[in-house]
N, C-alpha and C. Protein backbone atom coordinates (compact mmCIF):
# COMPACT_ATOMS: atom_id res chain seq x y z
N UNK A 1 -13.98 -7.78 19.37
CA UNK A 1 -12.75 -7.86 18.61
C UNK A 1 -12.91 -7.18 17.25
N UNK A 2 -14.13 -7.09 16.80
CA UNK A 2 -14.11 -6.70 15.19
C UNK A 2 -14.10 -5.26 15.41
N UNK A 3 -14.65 -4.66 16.75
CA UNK A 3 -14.96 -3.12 16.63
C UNK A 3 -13.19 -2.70 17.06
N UNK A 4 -12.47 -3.40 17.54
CA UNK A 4 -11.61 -2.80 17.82
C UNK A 4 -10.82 -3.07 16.74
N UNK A 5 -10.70 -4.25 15.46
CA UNK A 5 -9.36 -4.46 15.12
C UNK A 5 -10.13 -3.51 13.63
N UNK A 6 -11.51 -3.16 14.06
CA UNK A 6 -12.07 -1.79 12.55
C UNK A 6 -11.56 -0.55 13.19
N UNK A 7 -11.61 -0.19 14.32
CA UNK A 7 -11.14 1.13 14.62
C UNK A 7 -9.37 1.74 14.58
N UNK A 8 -8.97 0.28 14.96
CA UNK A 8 -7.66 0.17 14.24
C UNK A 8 -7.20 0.85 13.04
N UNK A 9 -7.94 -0.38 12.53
CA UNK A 9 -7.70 0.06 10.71
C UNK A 9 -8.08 1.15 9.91
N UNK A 10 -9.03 2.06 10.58
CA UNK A 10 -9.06 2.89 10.42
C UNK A 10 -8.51 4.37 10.99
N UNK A 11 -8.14 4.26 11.94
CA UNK A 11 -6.81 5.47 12.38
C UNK A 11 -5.48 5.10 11.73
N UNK A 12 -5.11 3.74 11.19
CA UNK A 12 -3.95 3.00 10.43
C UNK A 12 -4.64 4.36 8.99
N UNK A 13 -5.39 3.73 8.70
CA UNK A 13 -6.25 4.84 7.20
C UNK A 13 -5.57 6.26 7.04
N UNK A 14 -6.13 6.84 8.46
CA UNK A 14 -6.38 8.05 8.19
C UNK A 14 -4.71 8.49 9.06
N UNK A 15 -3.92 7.78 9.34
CA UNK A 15 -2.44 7.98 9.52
C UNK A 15 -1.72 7.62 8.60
N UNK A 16 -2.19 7.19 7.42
CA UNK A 16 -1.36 6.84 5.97
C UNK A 16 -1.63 8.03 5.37
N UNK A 17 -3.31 8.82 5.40
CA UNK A 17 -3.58 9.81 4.29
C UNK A 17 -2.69 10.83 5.38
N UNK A 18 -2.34 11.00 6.51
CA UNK A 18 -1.61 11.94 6.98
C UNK A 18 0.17 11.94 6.59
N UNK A 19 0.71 10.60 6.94
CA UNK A 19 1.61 10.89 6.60
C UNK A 19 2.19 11.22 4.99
N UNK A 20 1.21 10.75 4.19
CA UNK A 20 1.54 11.04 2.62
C UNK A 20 1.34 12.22 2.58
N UNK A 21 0.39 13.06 3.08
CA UNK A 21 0.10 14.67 2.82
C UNK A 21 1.72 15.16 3.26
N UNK A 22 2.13 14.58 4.34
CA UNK A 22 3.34 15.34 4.96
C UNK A 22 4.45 15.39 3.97
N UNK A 23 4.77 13.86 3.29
CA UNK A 23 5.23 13.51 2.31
C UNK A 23 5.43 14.17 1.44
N UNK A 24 4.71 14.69 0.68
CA UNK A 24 4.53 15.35 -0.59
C UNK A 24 5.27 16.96 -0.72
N UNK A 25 5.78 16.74 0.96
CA UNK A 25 6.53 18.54 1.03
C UNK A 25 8.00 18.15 1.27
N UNK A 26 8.70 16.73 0.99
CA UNK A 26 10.19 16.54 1.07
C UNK A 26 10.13 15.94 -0.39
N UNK A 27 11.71 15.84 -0.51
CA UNK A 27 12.10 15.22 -1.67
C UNK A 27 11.93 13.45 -1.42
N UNK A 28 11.54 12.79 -2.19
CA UNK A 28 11.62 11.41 -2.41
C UNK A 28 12.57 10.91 -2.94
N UNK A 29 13.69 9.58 -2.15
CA UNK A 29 14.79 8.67 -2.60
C UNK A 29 14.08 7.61 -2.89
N UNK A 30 14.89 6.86 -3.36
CA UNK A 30 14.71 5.45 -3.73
C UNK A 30 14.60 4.62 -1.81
N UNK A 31 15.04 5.15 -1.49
CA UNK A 31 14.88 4.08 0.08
C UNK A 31 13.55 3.95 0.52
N UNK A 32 12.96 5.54 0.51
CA UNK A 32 11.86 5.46 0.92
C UNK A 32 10.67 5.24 0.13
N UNK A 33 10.65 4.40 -0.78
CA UNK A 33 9.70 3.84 -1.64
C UNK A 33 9.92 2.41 -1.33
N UNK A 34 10.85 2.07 -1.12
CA UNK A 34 11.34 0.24 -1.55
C UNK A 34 11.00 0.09 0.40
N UNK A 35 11.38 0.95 0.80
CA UNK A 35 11.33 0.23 2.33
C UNK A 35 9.93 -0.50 3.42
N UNK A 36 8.83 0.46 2.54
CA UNK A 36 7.68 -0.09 3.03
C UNK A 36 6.96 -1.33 2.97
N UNK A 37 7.19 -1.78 1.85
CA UNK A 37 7.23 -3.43 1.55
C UNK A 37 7.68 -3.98 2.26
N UNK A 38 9.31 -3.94 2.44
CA UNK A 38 10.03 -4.48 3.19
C UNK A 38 10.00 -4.89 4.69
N UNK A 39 9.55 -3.59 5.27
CA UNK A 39 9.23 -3.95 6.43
C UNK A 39 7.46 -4.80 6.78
N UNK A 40 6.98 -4.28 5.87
CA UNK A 40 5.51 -4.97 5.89
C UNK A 40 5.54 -6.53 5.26
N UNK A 41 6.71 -7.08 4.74
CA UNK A 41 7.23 -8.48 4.69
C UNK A 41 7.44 -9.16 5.67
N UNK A 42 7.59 -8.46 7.24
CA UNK A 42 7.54 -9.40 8.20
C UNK A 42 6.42 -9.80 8.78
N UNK A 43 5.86 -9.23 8.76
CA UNK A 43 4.34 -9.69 8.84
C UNK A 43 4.05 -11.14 8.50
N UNK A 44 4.64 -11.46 7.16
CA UNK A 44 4.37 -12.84 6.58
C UNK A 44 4.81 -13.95 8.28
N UNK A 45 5.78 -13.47 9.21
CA UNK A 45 5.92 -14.28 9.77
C UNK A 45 4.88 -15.06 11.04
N UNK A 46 3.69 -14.33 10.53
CA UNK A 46 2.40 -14.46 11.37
C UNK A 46 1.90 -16.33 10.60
N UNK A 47 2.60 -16.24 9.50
CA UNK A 47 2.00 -17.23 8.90
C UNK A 47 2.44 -18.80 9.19
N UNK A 48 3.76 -18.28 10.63
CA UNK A 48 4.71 -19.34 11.48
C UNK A 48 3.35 -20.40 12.35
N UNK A 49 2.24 -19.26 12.45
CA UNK A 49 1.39 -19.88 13.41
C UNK A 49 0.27 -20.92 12.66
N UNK A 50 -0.38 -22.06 12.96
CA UNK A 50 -1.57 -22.67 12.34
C UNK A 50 -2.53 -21.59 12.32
N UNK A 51 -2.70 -20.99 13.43
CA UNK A 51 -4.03 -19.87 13.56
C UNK A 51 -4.48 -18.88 12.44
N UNK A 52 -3.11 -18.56 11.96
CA UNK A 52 -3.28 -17.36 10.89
C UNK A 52 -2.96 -18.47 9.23
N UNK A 53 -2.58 -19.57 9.09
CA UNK A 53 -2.56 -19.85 7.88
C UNK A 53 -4.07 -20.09 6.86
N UNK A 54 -4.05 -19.94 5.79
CA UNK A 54 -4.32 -20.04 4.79
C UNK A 54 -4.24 -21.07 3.19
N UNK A 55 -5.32 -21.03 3.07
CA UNK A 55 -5.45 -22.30 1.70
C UNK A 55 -4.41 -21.55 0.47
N UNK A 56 -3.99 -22.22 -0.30
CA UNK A 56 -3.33 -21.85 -1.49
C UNK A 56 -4.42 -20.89 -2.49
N UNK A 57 -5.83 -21.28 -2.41
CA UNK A 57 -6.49 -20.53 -2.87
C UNK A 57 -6.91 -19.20 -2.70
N UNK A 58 -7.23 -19.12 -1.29
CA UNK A 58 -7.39 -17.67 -0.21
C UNK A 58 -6.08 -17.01 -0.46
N UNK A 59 -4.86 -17.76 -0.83
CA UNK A 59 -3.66 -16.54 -1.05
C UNK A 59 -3.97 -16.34 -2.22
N UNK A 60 -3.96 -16.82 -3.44
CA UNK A 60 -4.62 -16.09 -4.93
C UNK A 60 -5.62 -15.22 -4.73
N UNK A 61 -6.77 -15.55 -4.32
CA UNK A 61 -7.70 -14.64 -4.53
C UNK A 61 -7.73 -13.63 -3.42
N UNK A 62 -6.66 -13.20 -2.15
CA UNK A 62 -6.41 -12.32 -1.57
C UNK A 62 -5.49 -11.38 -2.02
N UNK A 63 -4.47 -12.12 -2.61
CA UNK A 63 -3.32 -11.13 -3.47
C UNK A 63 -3.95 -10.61 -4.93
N UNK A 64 -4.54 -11.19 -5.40
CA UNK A 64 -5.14 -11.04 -6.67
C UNK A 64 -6.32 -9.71 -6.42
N UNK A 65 -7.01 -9.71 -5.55
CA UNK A 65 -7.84 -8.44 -5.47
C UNK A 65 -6.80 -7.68 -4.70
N UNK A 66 -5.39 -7.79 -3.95
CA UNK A 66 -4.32 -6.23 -3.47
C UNK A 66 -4.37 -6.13 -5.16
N UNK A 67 -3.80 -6.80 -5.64
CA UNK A 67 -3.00 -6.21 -7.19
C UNK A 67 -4.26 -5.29 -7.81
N UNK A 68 -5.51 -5.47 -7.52
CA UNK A 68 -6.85 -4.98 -8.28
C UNK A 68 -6.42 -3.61 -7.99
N UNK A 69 -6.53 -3.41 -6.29
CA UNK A 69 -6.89 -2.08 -5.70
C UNK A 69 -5.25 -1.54 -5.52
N UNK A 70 -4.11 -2.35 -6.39
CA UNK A 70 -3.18 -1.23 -6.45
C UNK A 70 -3.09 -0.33 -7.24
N UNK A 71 -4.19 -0.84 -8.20
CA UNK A 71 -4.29 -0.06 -9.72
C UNK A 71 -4.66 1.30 -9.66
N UNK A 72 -5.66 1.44 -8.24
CA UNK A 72 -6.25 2.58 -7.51
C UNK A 72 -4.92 3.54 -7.48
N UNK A 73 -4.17 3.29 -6.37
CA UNK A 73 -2.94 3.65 -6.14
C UNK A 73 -1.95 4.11 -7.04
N UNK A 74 -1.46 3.05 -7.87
CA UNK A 74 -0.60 3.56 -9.09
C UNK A 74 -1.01 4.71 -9.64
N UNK A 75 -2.53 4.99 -10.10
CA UNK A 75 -2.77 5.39 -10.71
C UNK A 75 -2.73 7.30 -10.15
N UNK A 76 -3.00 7.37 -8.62
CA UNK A 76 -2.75 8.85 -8.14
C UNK A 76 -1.68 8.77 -7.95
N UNK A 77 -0.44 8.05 -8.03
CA UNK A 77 0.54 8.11 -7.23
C UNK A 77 1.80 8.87 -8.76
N UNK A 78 1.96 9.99 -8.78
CA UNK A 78 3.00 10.70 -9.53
C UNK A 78 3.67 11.89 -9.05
N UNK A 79 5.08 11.70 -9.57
CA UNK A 79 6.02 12.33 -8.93
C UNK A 79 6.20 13.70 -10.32
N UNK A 80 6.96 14.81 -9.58
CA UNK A 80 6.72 15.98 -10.05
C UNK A 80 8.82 16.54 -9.32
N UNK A 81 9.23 17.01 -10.19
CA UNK A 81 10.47 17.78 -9.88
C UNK A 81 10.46 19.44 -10.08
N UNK A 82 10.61 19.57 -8.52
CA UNK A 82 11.06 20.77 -8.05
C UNK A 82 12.27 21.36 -7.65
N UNK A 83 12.98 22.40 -8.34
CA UNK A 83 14.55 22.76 -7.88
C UNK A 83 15.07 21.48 -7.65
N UNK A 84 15.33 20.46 -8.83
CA UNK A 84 16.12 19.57 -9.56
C UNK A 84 16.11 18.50 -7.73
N UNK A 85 14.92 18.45 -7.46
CA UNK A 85 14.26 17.37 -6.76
C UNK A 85 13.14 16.75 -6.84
N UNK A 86 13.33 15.37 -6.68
CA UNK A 86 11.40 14.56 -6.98
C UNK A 86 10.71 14.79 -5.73
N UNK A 87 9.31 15.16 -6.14
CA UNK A 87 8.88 15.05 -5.10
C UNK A 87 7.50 14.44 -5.91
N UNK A 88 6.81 13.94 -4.41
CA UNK A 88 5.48 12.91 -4.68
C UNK A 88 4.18 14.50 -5.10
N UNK A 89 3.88 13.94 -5.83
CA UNK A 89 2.48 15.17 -6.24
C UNK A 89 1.31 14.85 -5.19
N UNK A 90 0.98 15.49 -4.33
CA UNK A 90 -0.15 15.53 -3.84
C UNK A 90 -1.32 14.90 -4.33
N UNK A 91 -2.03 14.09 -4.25
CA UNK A 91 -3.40 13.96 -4.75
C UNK A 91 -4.63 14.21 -4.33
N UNK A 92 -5.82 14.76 -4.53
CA UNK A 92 -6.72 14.68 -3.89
C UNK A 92 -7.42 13.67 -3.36
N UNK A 93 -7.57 13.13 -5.12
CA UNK A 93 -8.34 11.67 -5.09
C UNK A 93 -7.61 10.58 -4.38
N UNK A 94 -6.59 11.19 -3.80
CA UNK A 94 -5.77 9.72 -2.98
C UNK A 94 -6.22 9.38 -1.87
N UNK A 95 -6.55 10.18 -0.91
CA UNK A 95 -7.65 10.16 0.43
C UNK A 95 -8.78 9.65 0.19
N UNK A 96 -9.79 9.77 -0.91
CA UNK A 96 -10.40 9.57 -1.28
C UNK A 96 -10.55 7.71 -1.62
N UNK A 97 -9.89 7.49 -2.07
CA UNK A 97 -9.36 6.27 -2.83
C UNK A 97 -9.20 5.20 -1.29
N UNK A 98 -8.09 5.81 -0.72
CA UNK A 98 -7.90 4.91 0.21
C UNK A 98 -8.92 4.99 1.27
N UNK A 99 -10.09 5.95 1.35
CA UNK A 99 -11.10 5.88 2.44
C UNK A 99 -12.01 5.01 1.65
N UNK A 100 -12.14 4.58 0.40
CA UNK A 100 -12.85 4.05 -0.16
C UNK A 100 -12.37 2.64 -0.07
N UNK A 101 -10.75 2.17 -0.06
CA UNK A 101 -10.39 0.71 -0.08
C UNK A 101 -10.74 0.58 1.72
N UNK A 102 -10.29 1.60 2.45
CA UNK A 102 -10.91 1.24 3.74
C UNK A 102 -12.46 0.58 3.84
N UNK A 103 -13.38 1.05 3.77
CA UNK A 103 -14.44 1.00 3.20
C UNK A 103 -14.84 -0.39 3.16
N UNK A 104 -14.30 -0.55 1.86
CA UNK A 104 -14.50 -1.90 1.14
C UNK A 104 -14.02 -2.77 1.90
N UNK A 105 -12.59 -2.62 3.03
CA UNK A 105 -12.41 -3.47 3.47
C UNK A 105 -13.04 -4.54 4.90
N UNK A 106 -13.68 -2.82 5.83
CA UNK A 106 -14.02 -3.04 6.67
C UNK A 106 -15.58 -3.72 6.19
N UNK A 107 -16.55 -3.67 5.44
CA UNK A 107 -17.47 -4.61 4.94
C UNK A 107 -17.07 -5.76 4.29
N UNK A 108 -16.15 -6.03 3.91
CA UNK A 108 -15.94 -7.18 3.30
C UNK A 108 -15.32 -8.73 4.64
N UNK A 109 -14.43 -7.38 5.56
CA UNK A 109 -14.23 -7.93 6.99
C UNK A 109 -15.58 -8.98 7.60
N UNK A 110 -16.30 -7.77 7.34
CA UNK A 110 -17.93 -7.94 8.16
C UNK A 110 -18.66 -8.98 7.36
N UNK A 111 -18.55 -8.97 6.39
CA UNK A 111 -19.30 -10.30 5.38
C UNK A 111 -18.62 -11.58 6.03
N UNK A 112 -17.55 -11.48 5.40
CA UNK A 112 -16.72 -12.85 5.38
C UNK A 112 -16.23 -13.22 7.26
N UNK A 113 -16.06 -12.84 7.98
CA UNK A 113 -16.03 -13.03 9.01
C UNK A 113 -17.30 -14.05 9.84
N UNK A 114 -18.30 -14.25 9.19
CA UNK A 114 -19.16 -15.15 9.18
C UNK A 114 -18.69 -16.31 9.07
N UNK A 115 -17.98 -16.22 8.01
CA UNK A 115 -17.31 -17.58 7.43
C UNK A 115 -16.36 -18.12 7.18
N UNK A 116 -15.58 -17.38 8.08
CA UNK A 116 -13.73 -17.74 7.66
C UNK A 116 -13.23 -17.34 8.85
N UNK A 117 -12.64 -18.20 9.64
CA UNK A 117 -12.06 -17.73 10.89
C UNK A 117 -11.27 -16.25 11.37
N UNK A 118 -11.09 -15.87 12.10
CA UNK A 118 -10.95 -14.59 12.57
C UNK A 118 -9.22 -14.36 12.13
N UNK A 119 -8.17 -15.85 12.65
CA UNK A 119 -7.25 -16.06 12.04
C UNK A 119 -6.98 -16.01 10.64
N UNK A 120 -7.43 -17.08 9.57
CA UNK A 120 -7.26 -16.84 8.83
C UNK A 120 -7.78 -15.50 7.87
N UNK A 121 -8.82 -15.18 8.26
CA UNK A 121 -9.43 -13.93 8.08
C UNK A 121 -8.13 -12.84 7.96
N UNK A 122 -7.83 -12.89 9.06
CA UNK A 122 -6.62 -12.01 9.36
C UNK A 122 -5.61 -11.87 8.63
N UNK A 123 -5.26 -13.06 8.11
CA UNK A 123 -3.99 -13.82 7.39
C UNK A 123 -4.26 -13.09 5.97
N UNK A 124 -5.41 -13.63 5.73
CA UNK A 124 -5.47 -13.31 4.22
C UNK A 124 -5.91 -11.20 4.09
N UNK A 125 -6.32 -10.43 4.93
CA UNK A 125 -6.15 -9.13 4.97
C UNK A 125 -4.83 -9.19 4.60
N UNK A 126 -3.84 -9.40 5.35
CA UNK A 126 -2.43 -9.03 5.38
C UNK A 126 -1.81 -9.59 3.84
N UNK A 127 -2.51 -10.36 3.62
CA UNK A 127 -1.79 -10.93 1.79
C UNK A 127 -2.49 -9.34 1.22
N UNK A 128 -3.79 -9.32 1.20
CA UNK A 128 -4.48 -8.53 0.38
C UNK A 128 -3.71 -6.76 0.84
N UNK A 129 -3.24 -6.98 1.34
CA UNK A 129 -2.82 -5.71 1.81
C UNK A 129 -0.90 -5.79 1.35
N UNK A 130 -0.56 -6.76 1.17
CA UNK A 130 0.82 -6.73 0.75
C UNK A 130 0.78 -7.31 -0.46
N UNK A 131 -0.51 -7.31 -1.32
CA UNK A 131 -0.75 -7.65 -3.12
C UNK A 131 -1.33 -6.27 -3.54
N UNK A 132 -1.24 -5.23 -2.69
CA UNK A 132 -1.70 -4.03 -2.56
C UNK A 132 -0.53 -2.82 -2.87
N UNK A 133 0.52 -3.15 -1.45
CA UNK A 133 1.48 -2.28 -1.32
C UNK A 133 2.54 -2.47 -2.56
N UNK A 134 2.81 -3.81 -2.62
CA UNK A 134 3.95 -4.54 -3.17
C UNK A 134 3.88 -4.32 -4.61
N UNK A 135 3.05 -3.73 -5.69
CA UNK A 135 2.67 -3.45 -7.31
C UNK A 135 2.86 -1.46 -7.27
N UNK A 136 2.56 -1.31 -6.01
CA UNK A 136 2.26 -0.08 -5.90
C UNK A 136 3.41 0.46 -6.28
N UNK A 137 4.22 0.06 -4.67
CA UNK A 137 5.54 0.37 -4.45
C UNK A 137 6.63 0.39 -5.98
N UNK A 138 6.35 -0.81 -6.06
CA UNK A 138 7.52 -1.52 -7.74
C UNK A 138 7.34 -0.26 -8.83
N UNK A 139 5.61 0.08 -8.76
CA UNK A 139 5.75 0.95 -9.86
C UNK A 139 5.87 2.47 -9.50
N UNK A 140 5.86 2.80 -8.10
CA UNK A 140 6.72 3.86 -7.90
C UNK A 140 7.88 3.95 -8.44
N UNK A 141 8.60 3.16 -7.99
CA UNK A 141 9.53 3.04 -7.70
C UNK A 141 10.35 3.12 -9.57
N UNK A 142 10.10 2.30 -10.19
CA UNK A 142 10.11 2.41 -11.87
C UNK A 142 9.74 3.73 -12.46
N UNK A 143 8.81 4.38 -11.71
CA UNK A 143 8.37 5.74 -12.24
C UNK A 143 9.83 6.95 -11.76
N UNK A 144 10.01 6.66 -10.45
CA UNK A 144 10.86 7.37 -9.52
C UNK A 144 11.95 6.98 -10.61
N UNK A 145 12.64 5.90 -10.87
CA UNK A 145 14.10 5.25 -11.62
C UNK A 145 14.02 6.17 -13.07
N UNK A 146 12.70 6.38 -13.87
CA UNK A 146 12.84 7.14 -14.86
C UNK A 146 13.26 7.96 -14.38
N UNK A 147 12.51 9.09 -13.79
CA UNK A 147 12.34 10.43 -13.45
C UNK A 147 13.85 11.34 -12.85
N UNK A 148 14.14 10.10 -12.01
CA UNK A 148 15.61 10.23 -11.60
C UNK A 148 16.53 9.94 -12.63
N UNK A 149 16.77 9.60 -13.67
CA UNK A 149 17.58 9.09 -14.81
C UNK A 149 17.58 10.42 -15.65
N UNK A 150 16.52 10.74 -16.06
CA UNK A 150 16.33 12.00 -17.07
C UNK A 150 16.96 12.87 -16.04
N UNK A 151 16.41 13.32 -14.81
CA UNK A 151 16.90 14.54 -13.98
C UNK A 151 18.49 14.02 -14.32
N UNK A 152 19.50 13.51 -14.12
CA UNK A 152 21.04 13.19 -13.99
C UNK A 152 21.39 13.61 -15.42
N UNK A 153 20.89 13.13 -16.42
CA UNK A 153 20.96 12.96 -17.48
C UNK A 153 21.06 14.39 -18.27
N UNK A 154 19.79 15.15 -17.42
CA UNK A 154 19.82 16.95 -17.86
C UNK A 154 20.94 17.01 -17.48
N UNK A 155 21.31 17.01 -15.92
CA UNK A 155 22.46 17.30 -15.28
C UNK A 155 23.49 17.52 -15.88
N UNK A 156 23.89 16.40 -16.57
CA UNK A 156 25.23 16.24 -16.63
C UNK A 156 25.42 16.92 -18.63
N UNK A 157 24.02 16.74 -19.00
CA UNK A 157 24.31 17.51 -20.40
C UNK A 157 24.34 19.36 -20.52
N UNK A 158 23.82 19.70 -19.25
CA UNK A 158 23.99 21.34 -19.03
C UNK A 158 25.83 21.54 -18.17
C-alpha cells in the first residue's frame, strides 16, 4: 500500500509541475485560482469516516506545517501582464520546490507511518495538503485582485 499510494503521489507531483508549465501560456481569471481549493474541500468529507479521523492536535500541527510549505509556493508564484492580460510567470524554482515538498512528504509518510495509522495518516496528509493549497491560493488570488485592479484602472484612464 505505501509503494503504491508513493507512486501515486508522485505522478499527482509531476502532473501539477506539468499542468502549471501549460498554465503559464494562457491568461489567468479569478475562477481559476479560487477553484482548486474548492474542489479539494471535498475531500474533507473522508473525515465522515472513523478510519480517516484525527485528534484536534494532528489537525494543528498538520495544517500548521501546509501553511509552512505554502510560503514555498507564494513565494514563486507571480503573475506578469502581457497584451493587457495576467498571466502566471513561469518559475523554475517551482518544480524544484514542489519535488522537494514531494520529497519531504513521501519520508515523512515513511517515518510516521510506523506510528500513526494508515487512516489517520491519510487524514492528516490531506489537512497538510489543504493548509498548503488554501494560503497559497488566497494569496494568489490577492496578488491576481491587485494586478487586475491597476490593469482596469490603466484602462479606463487611457
Amino acid at each position: 500500500m505505501f509503494y503504491l499510494s508513493t507512486a501515486i503521489a508522485i505522478f499527482m507531483g509531476f502532473l501539477v509541475i506539468v499542468i502549471r508549465m501549460k498554465a503559464s501560456k494562457h491568461p489567468v481569471n479569478a475562477k481559476k485560482i479560487i477553484l482548486p481549493p474548492i474542489f479539494m474541500s471535498t475531500g474533507a468529507l473522508m473525515f465522515i469516516f472513523p478510519y480517516f479521523r484525527v485528534t484536534p492536535m494532528e489537525i494543528l500541527e498538520a495544517f500548521s506545517v501546509g501553511m509552512l510549505f505554502s510560503v514555498l509556493l507564494i513565494k514563486t508564484s507571480k503573475f506578469e501582464v502581457k497584451d493587457q492580460q495576467i498571466f502566471l510567470k513561469r518559475s523554475k524554482a517551482f518544480a524544484f520546490i514542489l519535488i522537494g515538498l514531494l520529497v519531504v512528504r513521501i519520508v515523512a509518510k515513511l517515518i510516521l507511518s510506523s506510528t500513526i495509522d494508515v487512516g489517520q495518516l491519510g487524514g492528516m496528509f490531506w489537512i497538510l495538503a489543504f493548509g498548503m493549497i488554501l494560503p497559497w491560493r488566497i494569496a494568489m488570488f490577492v496578488q491576481y485582485k491587485k494586478l487586475h485592479n491597476q490593469l482596469n484602472n490603466d484602462l479606463t484612464v487611457v
